[in-house]
C-alpha atoms as a PDB file:
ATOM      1  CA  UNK A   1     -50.762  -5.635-128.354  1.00  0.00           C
ATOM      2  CA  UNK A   2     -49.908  -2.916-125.484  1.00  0.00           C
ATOM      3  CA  UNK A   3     -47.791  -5.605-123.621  1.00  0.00           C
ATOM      4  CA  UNK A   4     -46.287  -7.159-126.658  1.00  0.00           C
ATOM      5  CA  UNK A   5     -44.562  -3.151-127.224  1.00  0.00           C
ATOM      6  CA  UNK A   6     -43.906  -2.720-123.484  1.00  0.00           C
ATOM      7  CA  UNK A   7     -41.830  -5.761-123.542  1.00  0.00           C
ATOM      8  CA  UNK A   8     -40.006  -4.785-126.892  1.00  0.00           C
ATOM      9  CA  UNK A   9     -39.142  -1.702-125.935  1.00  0.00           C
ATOM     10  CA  UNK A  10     -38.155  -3.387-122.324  1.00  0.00           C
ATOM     11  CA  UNK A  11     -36.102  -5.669-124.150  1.00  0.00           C
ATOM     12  CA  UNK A  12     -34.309  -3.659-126.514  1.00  0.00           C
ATOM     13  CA  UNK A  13     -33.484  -1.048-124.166  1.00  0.00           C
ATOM     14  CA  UNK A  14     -31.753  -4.077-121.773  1.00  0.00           C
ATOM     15  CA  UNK A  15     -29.697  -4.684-125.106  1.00  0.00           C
ATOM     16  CA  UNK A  16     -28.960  -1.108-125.861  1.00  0.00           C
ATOM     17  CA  UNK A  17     -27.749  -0.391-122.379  1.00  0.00           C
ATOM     18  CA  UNK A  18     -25.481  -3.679-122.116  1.00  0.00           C
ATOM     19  CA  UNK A  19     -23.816  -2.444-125.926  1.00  0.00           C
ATOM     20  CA  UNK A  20     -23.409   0.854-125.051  1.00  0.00           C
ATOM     21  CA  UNK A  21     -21.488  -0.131-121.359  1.00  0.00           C
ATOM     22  CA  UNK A  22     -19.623  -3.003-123.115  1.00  0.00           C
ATOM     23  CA  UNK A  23     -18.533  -0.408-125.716  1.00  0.00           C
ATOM     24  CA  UNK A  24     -17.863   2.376-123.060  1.00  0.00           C
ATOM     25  CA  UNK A  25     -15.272  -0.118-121.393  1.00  0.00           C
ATOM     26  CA  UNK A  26     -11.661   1.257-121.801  1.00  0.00           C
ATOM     27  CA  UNK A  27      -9.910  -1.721-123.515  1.00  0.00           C
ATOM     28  CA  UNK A  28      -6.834  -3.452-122.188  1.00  0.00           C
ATOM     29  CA  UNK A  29      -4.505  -6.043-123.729  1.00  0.00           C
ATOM     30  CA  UNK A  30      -2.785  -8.071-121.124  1.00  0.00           C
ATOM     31  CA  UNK A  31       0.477  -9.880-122.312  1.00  0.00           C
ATOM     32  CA  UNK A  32       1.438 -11.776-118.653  1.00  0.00           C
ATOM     33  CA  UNK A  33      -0.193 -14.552-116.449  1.00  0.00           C
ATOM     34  CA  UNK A  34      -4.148 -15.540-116.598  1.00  0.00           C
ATOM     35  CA  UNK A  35      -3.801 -14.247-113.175  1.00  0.00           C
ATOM     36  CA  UNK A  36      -2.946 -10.898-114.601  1.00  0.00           C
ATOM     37  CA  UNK A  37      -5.752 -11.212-116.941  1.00  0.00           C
ATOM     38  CA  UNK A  38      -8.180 -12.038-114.766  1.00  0.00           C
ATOM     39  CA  UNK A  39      -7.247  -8.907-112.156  1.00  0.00           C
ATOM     40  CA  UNK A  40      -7.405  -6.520-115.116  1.00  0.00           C
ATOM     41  CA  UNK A  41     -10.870  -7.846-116.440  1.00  0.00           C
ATOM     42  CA  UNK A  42     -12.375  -7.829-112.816  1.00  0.00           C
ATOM     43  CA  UNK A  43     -11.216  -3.911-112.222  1.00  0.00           C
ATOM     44  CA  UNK A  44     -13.708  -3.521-115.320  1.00  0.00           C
ATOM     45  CA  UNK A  45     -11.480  -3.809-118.366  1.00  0.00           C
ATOM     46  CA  UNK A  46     -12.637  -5.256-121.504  1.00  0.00           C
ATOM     47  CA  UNK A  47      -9.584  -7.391-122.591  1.00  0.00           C
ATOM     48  CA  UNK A  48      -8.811  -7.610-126.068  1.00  0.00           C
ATOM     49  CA  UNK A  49      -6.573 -10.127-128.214  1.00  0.00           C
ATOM     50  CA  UNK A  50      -4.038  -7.647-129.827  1.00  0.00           C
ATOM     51  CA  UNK A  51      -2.274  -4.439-129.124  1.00  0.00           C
ATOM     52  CA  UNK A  52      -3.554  -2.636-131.768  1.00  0.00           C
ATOM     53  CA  UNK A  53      -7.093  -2.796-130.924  1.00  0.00           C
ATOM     54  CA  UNK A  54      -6.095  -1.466-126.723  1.00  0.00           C
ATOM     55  CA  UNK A  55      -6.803   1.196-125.003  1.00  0.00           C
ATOM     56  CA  UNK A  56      -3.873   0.338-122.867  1.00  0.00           C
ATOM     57  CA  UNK A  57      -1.279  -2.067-122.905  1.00  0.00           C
ATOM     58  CA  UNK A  58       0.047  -3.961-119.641  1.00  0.00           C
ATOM     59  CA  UNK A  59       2.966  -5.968-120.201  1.00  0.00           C
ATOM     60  CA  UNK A  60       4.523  -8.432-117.648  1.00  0.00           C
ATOM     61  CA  UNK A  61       7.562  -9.593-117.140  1.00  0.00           C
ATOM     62  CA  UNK A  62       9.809  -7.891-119.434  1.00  0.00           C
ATOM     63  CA  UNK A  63      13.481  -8.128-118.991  1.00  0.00           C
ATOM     64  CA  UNK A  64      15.363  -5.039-117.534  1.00  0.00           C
ATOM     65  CA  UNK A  65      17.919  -5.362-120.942  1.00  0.00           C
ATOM     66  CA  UNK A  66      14.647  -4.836-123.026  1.00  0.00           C
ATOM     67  CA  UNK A  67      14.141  -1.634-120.704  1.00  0.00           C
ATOM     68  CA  UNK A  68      17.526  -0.552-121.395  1.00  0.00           C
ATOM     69  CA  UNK A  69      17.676  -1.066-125.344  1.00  0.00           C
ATOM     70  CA  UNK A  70      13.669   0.892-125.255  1.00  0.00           C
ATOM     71  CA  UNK A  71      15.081   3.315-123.017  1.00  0.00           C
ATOM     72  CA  UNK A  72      17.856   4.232-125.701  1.00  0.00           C
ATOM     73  CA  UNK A  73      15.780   3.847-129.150  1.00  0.00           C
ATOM     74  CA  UNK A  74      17.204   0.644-130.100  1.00  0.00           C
ATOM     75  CA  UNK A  75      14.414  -2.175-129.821  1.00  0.00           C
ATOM     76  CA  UNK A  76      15.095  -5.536-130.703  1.00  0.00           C
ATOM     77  CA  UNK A  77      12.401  -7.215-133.127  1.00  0.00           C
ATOM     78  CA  UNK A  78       9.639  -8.726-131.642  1.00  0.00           C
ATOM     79  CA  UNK A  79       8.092  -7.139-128.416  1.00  0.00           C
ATOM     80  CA  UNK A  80      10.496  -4.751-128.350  1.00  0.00           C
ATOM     81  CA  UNK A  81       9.727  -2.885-131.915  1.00  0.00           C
ATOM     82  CA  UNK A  82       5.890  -3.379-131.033  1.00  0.00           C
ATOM     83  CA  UNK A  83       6.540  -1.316-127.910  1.00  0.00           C
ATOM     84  CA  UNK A  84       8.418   0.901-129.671  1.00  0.00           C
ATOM     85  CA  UNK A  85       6.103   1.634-132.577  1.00  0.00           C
ATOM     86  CA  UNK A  86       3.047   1.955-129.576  1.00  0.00           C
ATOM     87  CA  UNK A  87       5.240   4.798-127.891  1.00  0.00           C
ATOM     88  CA  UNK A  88       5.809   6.159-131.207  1.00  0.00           C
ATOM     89  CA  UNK A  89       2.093   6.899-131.965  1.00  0.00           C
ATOM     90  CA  UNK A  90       1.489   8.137-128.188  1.00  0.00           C
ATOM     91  CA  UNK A  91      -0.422   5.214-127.214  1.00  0.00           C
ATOM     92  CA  UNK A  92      -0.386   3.816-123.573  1.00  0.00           C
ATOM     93  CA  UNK A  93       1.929   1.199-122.082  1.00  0.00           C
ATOM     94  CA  UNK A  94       2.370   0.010-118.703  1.00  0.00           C
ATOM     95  CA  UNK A  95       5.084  -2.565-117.685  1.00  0.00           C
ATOM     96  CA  UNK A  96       4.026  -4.553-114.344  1.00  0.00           C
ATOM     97  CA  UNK A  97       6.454  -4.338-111.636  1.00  0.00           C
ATOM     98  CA  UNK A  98       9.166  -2.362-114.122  1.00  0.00           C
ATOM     99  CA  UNK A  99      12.764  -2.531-112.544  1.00  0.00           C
ATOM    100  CA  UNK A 100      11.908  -4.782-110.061  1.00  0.00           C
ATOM    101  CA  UNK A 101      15.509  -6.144-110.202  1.00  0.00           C
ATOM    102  CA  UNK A 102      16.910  -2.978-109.491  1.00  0.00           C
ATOM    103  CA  UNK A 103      14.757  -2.420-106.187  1.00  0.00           C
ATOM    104  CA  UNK A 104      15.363  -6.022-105.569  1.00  0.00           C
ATOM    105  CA  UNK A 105      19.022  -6.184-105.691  1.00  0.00           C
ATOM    106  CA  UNK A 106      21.500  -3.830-103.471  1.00  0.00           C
ATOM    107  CA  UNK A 107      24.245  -5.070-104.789  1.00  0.00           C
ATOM    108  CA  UNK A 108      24.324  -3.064-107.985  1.00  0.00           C
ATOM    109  CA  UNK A 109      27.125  -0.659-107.993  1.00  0.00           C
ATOM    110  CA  UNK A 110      25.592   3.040-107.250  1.00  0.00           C
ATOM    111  CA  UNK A 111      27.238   4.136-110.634  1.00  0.00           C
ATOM    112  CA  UNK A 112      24.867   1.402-112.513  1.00  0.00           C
ATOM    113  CA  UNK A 113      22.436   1.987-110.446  1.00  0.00           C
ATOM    114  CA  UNK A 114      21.774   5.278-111.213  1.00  0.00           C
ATOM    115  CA  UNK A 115      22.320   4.644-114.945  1.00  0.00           C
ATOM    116  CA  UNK A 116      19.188   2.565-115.238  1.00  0.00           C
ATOM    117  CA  UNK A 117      17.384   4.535-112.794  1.00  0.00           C
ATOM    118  CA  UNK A 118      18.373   7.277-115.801  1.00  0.00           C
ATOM    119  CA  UNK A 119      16.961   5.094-118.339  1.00  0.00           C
ATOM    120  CA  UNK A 120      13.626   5.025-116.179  1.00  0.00           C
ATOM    121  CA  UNK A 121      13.581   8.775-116.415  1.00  0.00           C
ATOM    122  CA  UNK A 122      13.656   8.443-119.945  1.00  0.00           C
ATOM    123  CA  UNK A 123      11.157   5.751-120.098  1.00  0.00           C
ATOM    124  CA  UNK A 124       8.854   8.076-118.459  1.00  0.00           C
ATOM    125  CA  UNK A 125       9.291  10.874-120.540  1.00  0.00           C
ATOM    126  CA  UNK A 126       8.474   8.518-123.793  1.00  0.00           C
ATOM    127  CA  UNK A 127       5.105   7.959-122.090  1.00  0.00           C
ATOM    128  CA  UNK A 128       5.606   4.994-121.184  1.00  0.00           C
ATOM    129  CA  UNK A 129       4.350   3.892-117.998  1.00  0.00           C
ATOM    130  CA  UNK A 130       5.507   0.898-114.847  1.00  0.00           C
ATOM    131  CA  UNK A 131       4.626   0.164-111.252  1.00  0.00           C
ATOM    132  CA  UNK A 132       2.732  -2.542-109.422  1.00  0.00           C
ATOM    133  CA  UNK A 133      -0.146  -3.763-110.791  1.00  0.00           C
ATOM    134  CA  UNK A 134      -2.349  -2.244-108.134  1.00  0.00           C
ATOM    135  CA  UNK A 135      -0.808   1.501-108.863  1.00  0.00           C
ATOM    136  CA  UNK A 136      -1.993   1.146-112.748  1.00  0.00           C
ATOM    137  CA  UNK A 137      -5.379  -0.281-111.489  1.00  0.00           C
ATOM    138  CA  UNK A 138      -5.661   2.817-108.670  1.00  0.00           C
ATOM    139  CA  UNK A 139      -5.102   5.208-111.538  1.00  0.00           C
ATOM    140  CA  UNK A 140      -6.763   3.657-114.813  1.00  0.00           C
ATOM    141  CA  UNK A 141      -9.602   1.218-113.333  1.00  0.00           C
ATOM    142  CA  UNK A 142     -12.907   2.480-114.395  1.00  0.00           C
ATOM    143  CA  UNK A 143     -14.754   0.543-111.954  1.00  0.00           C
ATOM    144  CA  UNK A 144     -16.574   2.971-109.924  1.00  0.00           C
ATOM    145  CA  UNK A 145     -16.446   5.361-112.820  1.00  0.00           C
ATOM    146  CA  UNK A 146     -20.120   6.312-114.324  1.00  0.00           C
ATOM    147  CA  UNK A 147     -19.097   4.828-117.427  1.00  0.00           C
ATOM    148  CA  UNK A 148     -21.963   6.718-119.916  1.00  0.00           C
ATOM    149  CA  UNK A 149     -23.460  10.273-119.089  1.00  0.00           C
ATOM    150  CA  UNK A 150     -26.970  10.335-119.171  1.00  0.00           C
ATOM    151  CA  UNK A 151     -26.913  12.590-122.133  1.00  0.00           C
ATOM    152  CA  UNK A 152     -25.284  10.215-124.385  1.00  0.00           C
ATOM    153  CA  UNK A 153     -27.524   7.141-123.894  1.00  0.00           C
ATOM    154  CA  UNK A 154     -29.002   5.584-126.240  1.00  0.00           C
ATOM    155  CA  UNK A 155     -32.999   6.567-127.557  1.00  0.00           C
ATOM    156  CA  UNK A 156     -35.127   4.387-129.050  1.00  0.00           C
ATOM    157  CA  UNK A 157     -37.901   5.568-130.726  1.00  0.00           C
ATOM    158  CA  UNK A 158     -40.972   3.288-131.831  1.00  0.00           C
ATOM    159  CA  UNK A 159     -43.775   3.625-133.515  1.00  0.00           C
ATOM    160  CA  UNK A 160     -45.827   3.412-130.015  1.00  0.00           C
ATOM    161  CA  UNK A 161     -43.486   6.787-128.923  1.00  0.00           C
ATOM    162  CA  UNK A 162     -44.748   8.310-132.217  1.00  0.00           C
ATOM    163  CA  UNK A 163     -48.440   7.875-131.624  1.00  0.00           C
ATOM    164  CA  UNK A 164     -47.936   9.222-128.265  1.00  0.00           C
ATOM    165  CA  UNK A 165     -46.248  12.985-129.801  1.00  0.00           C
ATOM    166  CA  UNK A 166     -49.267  13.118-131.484  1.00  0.00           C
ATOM    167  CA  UNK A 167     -47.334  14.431-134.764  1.00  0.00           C
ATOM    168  CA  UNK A 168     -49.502  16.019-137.356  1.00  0.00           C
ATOM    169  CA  UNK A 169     -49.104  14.936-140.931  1.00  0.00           C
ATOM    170  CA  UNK A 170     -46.533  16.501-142.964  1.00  0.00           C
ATOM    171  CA  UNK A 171     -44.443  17.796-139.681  1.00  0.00           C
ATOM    172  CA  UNK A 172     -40.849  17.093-139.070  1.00  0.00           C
ATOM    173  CA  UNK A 173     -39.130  15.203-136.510  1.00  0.00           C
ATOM    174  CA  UNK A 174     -35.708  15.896-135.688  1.00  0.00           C
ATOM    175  CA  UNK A 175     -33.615  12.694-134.222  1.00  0.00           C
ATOM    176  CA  UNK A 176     -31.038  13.622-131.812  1.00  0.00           C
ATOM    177  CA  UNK A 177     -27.603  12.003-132.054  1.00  0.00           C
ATOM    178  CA  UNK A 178     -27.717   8.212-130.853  1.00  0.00           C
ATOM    179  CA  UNK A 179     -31.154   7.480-131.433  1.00  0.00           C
ATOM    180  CA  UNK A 180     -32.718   4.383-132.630  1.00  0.00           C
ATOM    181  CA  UNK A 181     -35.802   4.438-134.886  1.00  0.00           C
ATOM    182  CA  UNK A 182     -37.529   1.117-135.641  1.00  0.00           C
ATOM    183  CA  UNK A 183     -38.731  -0.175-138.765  1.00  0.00           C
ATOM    184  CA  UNK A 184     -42.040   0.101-137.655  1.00  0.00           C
ATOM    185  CA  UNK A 185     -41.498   3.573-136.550  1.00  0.00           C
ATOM    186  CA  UNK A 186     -39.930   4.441-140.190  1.00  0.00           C
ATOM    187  CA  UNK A 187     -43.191   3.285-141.222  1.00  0.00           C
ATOM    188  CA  UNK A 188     -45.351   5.053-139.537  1.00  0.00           C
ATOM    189  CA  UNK A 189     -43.586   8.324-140.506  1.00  0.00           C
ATOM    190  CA  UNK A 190     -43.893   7.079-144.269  1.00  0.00           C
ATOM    191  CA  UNK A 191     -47.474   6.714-144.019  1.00  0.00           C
ATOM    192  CA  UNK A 192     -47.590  10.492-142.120  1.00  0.00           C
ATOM    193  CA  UNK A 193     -45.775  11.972-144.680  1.00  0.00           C
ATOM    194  CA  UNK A 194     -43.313  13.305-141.659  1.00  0.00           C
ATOM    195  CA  UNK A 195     -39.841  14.027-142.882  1.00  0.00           C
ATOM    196  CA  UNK A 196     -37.331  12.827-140.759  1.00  0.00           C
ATOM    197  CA  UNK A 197     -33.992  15.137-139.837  1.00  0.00           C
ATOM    198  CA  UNK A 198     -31.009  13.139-138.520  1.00  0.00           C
END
């Protein structure tokens, strides 16, 4: 009986570590190449369908005329408005290799050219963010991060653990925030009369 509660409390604290460092993942939706994708999952992103459920939001290849129209409050419909509304609410988006074509291209008349580099000031200052992919993943990658503190892991507490305090009957026991009780631990503090506090 011993080993059978050593290897579910083994066993349930594998699972409770992998939720809690799945869950601790910043979240990042990708709209660009499964190449992209894949780079931003492997720097230790969980990727996520939609926008609205992101962390952060990496956009590829959007046009420098979509810049421009963001840059002055007048998005189109579509991707544009969905950007907009995202900077609205102070949420984060990065566009991959923003105003490439500018660096790209010295043929753009200095006057122009320093109009859109303008419109990249005020990009910036809207919160919005644009580089290469490897600057975002330099500043936002949370590989290498601890990604939980030690004091916010989850406890488990079974009935085993409750034996073990030696609780008298009629005591309290005060859960800390983030701890798991069993059933069979909500049991035995039934049959001890020992009030719980969460």
């Amino acid at each position: 009986m011993k080993d059978m509660e050593k290897l579910v409390q083994e066993l349930t604290t594998r699972i409770l570590d992998k939720i809690q460092a799945e869950e601790s993942l910043p979240r990042a939706c990708v709209r660009g190449t499964d190449e992209l994708r894949e780079k931003v999952a492997q720097a230790g992103f969980r990727l996520v369908e939609t926008s609205h459920e992101a962390d952060d939001w990496l956009i590829q290849d959007l046009p420098l005329a979509s810049l421009l129209r963001l840059s002055q409050l007048v998005p189109q419909p579509g991707l544009e408005e969905e950007i907009f509304y995202r900077m609205l609410a102070g949420k984060s988006v990065f566009i991959v290799d923003w105003f490439q074509e500018l660096e790209s291209n010295s043929s753009i008349p200095r006057v122009l050219a320093q109009k859109i580099k303008e419109a990249q000031r005020l990009l910036i200052s809207y919160g919005i963010r644009g580089g290469s992919l490897s600057h975002y993943l330099s500043q936002s990658s949370p590989k290498g991060q601890e990604s939980t503190s030690h004091s916010s892991k989850k406890q488990l507490i079974t009935e085993k653990k409750l034996r073990d305090m030696n609780l008298q009957d009629g005591a309290v026991f005060k859960l800390e925030p983030g701890t798991i009780v069993t059933a069979l631990a909500r049991d035995f503090l039934k049959r001890h009369h020992i009030l719980l506090e969460e």
